[in-house]
C-alpha atoms as a PDB file:
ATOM      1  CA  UNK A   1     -51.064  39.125   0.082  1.00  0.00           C
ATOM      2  CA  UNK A   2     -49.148  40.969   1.957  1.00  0.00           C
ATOM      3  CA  UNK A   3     -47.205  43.777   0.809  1.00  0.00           C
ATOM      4  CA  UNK A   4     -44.033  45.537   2.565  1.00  0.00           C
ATOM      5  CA  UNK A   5     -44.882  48.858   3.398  1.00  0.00           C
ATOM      6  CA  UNK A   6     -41.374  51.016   4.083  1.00  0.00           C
ATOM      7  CA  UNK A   7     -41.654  53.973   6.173  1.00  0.00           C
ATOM      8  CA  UNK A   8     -39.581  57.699   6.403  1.00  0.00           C
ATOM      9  CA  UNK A   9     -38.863  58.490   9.871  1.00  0.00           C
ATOM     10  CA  UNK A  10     -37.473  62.240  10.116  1.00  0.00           C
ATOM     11  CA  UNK A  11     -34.532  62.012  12.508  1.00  0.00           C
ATOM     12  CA  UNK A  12     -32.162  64.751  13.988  1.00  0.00           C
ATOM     13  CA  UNK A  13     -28.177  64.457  13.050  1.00  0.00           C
ATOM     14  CA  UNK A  14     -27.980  64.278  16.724  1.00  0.00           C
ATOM     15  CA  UNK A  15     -31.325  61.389  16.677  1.00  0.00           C
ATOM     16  CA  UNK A  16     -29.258  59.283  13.286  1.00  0.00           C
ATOM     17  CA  UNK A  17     -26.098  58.974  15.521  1.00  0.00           C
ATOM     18  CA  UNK A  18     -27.709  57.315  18.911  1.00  0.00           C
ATOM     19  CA  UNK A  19     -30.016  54.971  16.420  1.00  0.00           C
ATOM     20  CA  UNK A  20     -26.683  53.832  14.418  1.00  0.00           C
ATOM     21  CA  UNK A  21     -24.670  53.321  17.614  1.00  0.00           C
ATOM     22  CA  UNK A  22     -28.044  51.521  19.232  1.00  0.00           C
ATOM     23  CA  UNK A  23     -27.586  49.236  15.651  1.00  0.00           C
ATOM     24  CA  UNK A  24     -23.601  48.825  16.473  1.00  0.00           C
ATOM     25  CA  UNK A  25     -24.329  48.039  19.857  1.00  0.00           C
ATOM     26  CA  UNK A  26     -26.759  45.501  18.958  1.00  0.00           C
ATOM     27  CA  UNK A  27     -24.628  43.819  15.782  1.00  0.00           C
ATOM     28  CA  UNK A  28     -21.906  43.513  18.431  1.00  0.00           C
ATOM     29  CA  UNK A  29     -24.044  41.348  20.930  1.00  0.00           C
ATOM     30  CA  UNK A  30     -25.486  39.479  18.598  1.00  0.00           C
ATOM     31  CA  UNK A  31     -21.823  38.642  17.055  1.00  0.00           C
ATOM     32  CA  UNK A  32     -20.900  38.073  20.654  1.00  0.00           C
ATOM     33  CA  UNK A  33     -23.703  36.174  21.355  1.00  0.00           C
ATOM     34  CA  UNK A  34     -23.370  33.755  17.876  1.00  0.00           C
ATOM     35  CA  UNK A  35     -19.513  33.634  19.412  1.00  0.00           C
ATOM     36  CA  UNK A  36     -20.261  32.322  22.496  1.00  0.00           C
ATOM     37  CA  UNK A  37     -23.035  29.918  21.233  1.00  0.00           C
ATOM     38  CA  UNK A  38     -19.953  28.658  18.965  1.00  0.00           C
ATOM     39  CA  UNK A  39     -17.691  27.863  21.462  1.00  0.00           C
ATOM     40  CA  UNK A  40     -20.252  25.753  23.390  1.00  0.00           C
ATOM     41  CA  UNK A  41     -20.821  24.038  20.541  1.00  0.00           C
ATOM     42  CA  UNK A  42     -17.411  22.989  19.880  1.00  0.00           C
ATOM     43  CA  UNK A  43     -17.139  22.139  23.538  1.00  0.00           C
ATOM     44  CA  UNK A  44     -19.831  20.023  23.166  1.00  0.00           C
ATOM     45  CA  UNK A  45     -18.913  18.310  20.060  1.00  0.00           C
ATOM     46  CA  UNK A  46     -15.331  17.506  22.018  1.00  0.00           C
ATOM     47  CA  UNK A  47     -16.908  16.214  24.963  1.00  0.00           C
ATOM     48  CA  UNK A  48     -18.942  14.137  22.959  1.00  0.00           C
ATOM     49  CA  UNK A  49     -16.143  12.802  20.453  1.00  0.00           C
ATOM     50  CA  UNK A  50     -14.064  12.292  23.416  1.00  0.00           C
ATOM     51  CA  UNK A  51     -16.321  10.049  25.768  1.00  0.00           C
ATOM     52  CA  UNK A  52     -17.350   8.067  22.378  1.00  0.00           C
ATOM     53  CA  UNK A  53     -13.480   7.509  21.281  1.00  0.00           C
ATOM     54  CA  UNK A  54     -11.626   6.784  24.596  1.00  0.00           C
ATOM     55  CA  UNK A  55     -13.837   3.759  25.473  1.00  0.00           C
ATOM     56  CA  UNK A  56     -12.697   2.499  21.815  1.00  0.00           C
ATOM     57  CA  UNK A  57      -9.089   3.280  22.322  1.00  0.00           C
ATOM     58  CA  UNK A  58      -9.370   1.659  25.415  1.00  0.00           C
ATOM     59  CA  UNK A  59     -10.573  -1.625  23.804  1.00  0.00           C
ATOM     60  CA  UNK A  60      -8.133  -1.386  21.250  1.00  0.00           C
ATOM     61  CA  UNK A  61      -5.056  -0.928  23.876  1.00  0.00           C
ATOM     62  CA  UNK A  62      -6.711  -3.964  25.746  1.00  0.00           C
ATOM     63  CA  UNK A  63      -6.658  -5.919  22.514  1.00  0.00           C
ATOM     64  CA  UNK A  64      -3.038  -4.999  21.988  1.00  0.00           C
ATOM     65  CA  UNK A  65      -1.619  -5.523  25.214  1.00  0.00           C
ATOM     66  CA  UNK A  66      -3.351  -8.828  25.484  1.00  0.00           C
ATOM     67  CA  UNK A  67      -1.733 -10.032  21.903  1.00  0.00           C
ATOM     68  CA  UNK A  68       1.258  -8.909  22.486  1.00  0.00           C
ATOM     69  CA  UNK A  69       1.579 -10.818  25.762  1.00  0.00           C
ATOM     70  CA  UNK A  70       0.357 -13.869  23.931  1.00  0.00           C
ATOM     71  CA  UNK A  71       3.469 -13.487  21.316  1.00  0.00           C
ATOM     72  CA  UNK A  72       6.126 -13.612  24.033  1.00  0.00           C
ATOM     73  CA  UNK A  73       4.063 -16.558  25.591  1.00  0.00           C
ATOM     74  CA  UNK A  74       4.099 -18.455  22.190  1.00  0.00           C
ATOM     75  CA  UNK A  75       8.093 -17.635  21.741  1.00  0.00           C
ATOM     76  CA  UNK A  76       9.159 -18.207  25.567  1.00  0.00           C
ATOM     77  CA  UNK A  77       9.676 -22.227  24.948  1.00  0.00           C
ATOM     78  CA  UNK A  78      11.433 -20.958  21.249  1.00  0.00           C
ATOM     79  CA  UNK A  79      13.974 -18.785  23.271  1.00  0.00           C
ATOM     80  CA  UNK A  80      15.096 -21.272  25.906  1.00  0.00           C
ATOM     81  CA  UNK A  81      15.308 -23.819  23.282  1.00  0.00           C
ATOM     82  CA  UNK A  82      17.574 -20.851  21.500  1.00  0.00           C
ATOM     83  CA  UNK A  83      19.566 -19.976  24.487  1.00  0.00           C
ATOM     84  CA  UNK A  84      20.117 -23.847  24.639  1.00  0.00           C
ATOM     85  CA  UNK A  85      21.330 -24.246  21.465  1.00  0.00           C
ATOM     86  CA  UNK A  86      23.199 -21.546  21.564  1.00  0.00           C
ATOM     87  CA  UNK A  87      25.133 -22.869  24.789  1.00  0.00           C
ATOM     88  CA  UNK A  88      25.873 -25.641  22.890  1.00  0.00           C
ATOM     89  CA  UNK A  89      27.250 -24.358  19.673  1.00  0.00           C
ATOM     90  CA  UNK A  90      28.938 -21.416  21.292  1.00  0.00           C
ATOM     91  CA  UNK A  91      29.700 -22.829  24.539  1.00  0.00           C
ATOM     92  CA  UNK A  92      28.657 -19.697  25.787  1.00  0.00           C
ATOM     93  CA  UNK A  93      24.884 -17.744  27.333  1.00  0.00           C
ATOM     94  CA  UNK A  94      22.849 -16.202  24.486  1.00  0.00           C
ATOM     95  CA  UNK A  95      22.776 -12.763  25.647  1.00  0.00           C
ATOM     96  CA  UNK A  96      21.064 -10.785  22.696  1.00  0.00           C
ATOM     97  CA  UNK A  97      18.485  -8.318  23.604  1.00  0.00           C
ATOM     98  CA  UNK A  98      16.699  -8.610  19.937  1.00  0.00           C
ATOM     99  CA  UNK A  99      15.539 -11.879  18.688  1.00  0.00           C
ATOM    100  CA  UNK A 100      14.505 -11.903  15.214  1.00  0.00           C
ATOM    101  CA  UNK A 101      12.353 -15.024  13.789  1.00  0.00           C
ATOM    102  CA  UNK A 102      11.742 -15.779  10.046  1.00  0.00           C
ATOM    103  CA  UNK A 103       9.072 -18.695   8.988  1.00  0.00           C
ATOM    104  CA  UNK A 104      10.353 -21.083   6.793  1.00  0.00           C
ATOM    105  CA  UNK A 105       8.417 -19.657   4.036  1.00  0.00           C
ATOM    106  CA  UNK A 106      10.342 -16.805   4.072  1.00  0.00           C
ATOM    107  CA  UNK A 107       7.692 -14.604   3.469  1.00  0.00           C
ATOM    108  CA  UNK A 108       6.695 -13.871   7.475  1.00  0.00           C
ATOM    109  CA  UNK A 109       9.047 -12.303  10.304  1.00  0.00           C
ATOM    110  CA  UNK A 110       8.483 -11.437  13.982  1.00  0.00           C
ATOM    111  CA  UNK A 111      11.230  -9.085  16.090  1.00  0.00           C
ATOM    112  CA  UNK A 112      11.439  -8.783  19.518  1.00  0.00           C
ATOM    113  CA  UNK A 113      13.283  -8.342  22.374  1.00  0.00           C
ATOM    114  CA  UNK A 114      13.798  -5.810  25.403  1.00  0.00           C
ATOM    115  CA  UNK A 115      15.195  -2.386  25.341  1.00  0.00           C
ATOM    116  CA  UNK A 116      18.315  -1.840  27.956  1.00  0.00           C
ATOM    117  CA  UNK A 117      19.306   1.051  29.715  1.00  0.00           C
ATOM    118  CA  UNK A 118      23.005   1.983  30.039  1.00  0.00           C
ATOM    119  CA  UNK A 119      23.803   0.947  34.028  1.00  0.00           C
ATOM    120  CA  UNK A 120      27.134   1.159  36.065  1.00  0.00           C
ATOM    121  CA  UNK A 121      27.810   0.337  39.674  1.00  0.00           C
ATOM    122  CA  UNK A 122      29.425   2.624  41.860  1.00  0.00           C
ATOM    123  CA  UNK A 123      33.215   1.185  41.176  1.00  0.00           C
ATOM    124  CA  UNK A 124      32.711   2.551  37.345  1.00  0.00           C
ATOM    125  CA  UNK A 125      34.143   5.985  39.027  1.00  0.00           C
ATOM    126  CA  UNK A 126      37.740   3.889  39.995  1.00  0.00           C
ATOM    127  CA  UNK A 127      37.618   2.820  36.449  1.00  0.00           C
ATOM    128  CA  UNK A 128      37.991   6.143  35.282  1.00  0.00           C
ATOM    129  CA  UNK A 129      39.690   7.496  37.784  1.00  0.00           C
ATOM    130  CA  UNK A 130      42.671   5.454  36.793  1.00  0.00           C
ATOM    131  CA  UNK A 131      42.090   5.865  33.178  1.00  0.00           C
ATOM    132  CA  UNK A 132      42.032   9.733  33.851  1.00  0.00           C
ATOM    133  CA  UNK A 133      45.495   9.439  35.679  1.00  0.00           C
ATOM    134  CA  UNK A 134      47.385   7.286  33.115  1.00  0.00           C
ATOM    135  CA  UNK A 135      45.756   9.432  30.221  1.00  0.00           C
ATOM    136  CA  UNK A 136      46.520  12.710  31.139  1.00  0.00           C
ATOM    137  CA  UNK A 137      50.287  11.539  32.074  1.00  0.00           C
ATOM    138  CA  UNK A 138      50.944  11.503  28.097  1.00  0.00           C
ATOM    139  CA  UNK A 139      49.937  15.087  27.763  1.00  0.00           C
ATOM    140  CA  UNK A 140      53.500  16.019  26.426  1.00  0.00           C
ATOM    141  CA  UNK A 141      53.008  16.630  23.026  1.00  0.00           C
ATOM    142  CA  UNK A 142      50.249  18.043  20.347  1.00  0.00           C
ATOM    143  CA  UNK A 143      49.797  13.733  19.129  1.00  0.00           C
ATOM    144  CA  UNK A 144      49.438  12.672  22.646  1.00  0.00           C
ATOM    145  CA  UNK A 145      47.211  15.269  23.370  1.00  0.00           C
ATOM    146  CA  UNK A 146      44.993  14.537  20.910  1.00  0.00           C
ATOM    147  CA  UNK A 147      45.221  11.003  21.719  1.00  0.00           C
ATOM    148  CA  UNK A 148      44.025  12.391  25.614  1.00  0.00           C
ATOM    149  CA  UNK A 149      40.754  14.431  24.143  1.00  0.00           C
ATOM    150  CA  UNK A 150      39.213  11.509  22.197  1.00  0.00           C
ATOM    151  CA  UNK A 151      40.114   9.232  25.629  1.00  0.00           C
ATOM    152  CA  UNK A 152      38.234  12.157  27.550  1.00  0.00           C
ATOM    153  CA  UNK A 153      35.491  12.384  24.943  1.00  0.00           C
ATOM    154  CA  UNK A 154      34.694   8.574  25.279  1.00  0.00           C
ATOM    155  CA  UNK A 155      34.399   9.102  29.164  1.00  0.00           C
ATOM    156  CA  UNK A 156      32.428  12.031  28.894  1.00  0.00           C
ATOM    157  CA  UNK A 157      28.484  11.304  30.790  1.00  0.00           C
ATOM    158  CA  UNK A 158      25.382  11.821  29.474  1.00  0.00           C
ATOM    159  CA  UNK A 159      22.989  14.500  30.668  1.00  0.00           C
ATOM    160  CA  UNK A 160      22.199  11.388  33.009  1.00  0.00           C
ATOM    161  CA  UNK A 161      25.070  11.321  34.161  1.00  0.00           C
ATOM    162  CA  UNK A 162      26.104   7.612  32.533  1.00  0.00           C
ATOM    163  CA  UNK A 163      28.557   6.324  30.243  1.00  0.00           C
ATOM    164  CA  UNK A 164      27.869   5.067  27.260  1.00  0.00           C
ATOM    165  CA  UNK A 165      28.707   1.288  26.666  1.00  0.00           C
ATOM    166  CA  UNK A 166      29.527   1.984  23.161  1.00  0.00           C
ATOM    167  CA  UNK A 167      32.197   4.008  23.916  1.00  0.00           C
ATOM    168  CA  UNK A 168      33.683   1.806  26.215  1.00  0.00           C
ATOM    169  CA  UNK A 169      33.980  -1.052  23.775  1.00  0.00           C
ATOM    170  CA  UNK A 170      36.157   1.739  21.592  1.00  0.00           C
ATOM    171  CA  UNK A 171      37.723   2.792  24.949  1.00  0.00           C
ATOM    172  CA  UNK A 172      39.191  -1.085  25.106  1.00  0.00           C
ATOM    173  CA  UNK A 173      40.594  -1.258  21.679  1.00  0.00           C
ATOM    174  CA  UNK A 174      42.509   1.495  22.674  1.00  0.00           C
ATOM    175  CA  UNK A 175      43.619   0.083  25.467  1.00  0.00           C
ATOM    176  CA  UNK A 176      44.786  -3.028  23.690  1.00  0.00           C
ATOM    177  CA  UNK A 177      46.216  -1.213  21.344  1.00  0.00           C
ATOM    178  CA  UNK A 178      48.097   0.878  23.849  1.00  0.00           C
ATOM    179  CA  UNK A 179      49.625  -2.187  25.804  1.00  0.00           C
ATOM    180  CA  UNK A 180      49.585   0.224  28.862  1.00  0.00           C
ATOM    181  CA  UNK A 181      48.884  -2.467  31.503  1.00  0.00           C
ATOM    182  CA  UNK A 182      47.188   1.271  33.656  1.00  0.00           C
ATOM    183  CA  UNK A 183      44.782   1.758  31.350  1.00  0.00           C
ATOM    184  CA  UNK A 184      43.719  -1.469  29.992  1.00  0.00           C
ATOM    185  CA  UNK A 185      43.025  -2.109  34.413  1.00  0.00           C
ATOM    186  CA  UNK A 186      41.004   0.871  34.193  1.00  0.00           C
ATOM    187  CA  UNK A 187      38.790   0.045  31.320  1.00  0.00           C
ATOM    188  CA  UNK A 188      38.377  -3.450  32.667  1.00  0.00           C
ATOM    189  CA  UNK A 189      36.994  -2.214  36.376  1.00  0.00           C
ATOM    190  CA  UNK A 190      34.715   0.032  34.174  1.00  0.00           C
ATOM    191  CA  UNK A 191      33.406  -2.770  32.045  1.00  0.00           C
ATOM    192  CA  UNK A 192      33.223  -5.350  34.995  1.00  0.00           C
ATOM    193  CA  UNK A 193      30.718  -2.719  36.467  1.00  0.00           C
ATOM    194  CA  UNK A 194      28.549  -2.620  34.000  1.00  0.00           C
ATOM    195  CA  UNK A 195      24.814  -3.227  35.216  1.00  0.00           C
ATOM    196  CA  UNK A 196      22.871  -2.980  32.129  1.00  0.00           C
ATOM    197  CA  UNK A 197      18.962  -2.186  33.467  1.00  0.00           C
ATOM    198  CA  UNK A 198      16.253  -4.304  31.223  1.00  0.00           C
ATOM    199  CA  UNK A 199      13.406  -1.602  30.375  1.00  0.00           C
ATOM    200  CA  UNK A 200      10.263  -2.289  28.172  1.00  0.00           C
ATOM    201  CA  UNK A 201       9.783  -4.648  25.673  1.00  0.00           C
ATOM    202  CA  UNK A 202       9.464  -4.336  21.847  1.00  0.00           C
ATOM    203  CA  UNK A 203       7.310  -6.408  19.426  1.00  0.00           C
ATOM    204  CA  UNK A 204       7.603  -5.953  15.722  1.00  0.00           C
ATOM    205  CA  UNK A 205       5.913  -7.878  12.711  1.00  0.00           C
ATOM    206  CA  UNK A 206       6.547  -7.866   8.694  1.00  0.00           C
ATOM    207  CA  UNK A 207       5.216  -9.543   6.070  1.00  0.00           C
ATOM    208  CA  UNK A 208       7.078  -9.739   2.437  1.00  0.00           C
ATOM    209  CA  UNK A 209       5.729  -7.393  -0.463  1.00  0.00           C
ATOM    210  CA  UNK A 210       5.365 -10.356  -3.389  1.00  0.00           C
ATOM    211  CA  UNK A 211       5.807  -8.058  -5.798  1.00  0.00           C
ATOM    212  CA  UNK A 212       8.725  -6.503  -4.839  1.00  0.00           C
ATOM    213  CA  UNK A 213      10.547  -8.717  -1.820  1.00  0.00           C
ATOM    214  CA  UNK A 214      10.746  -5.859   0.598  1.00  0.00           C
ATOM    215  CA  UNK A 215       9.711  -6.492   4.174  1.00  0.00           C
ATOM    216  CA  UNK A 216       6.692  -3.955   5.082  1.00  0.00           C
ATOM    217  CA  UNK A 217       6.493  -3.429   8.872  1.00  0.00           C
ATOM    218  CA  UNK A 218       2.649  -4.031  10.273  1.00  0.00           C
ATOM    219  CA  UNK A 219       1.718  -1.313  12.068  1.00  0.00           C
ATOM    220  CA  UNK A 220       1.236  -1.724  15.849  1.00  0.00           C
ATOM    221  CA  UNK A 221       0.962   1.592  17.442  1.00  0.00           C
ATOM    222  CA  UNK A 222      -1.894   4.330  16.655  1.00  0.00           C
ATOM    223  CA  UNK A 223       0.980   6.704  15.092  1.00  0.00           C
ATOM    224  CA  UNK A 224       2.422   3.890  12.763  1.00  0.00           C
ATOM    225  CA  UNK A 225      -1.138   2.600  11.298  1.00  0.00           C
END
């Protein structure tokens, strides 16, 4: 059996303080050394993690994509037949941008639709040029000038530099309301150039809680589920 022998090595002061800086020296390499060995392992393990999980992802977005493509083909036929219907009833074109269906049940319920971009062709500016110039004639007193901020509020752009069509629909009750023949023109050239731009689609599905009636949303996007 071996035993461990220990042995007393006389040193100088000036002989102890080069041997514990040669032992600093080396503790600091090694750390650096265990350091660096860390970081390639992590490096590694992302690599790896990576090339094993995008493939998946990729399947999974496939998957998606593919479903959700066969939803709108299973409700094209439905929403002609609704835009038919619709004509008939209403005597005017279904022009919804959200379509929501519920099963008879009652218990099942797809949403979808398009999302739309505010749009305006290049007249919108005469629209509110005039409104400008028959607004800011009121200017007299503190009540019209109120009256000519909140007009000049709703015709404020975004930082895109459009209007918003929501604000226009409040802009034309005021004109009605005003009777100004001016400025009832001007909000009617705005809304006659209004191009709304169709941007992606949206697909949503819920299914009714039994227990306690509320709709729960299925998830369909990595953040939701």
């Amino acid at each position: 059996m071996e035993e461990n022998r220990q042995t007393a090595v006389m040193m100088t002061e000036d002989q102890a303080a080069k041997f514990a800086a040669f032992l600093e020296q080396e503790k600091a390499e090694e750390a650096k050394a265990a350091a660096k060995k860390m970081r390639n392992d992590y490096r590694e393990m992302v690599d790896d993690a990576i090339e094993i999980c995008i493939p998946k992802l990729k399947a999974v977005s496939k998957d998606l994509e593919n479903n959700k493509r066969t939803v709108f083909e299973e409700f094209s036929t439905i929403l002609e037949m609704k835009a038919e219907m619709f004509k008939m009833e209403k005597e005017q074109d279904l022009d919804n941008q959200s379509h929501t269906f519920t099963n008879s049940k009652g218990n099942m319920r797809i949403v979808l639709g398009h999302y739309v971009t505010d749009n305006y062709l290049d007249t919108v500016d005469e629209g509110i040029a005039k409104v400008q110039q028959y607004i800011t004639s009121l200017a007299s007193d503190e009540k019209s000038k109120s009256l000519v901020d909140m007009v000049m509020r709703l015709l404020a752009k975004d930082a895109k530099g459009t209007l918003k069509a929501s604000r226009i629909i409040q802009l034309r009750k005021m004109a009605e309301k005003s009777g100004a023949p001016e400025f009832i023109e001007g909000v009617k050239i705005i809304e006659e150039a209004y191009q709304p731009i169709k941007s992606r689609t949206f697909l949503k599905a819920y299914v009714k809680n039994e227990e306690t009636g509320a709709w729960e949303q299925i998830p369909l996007g990595m953040t939701e589920a």
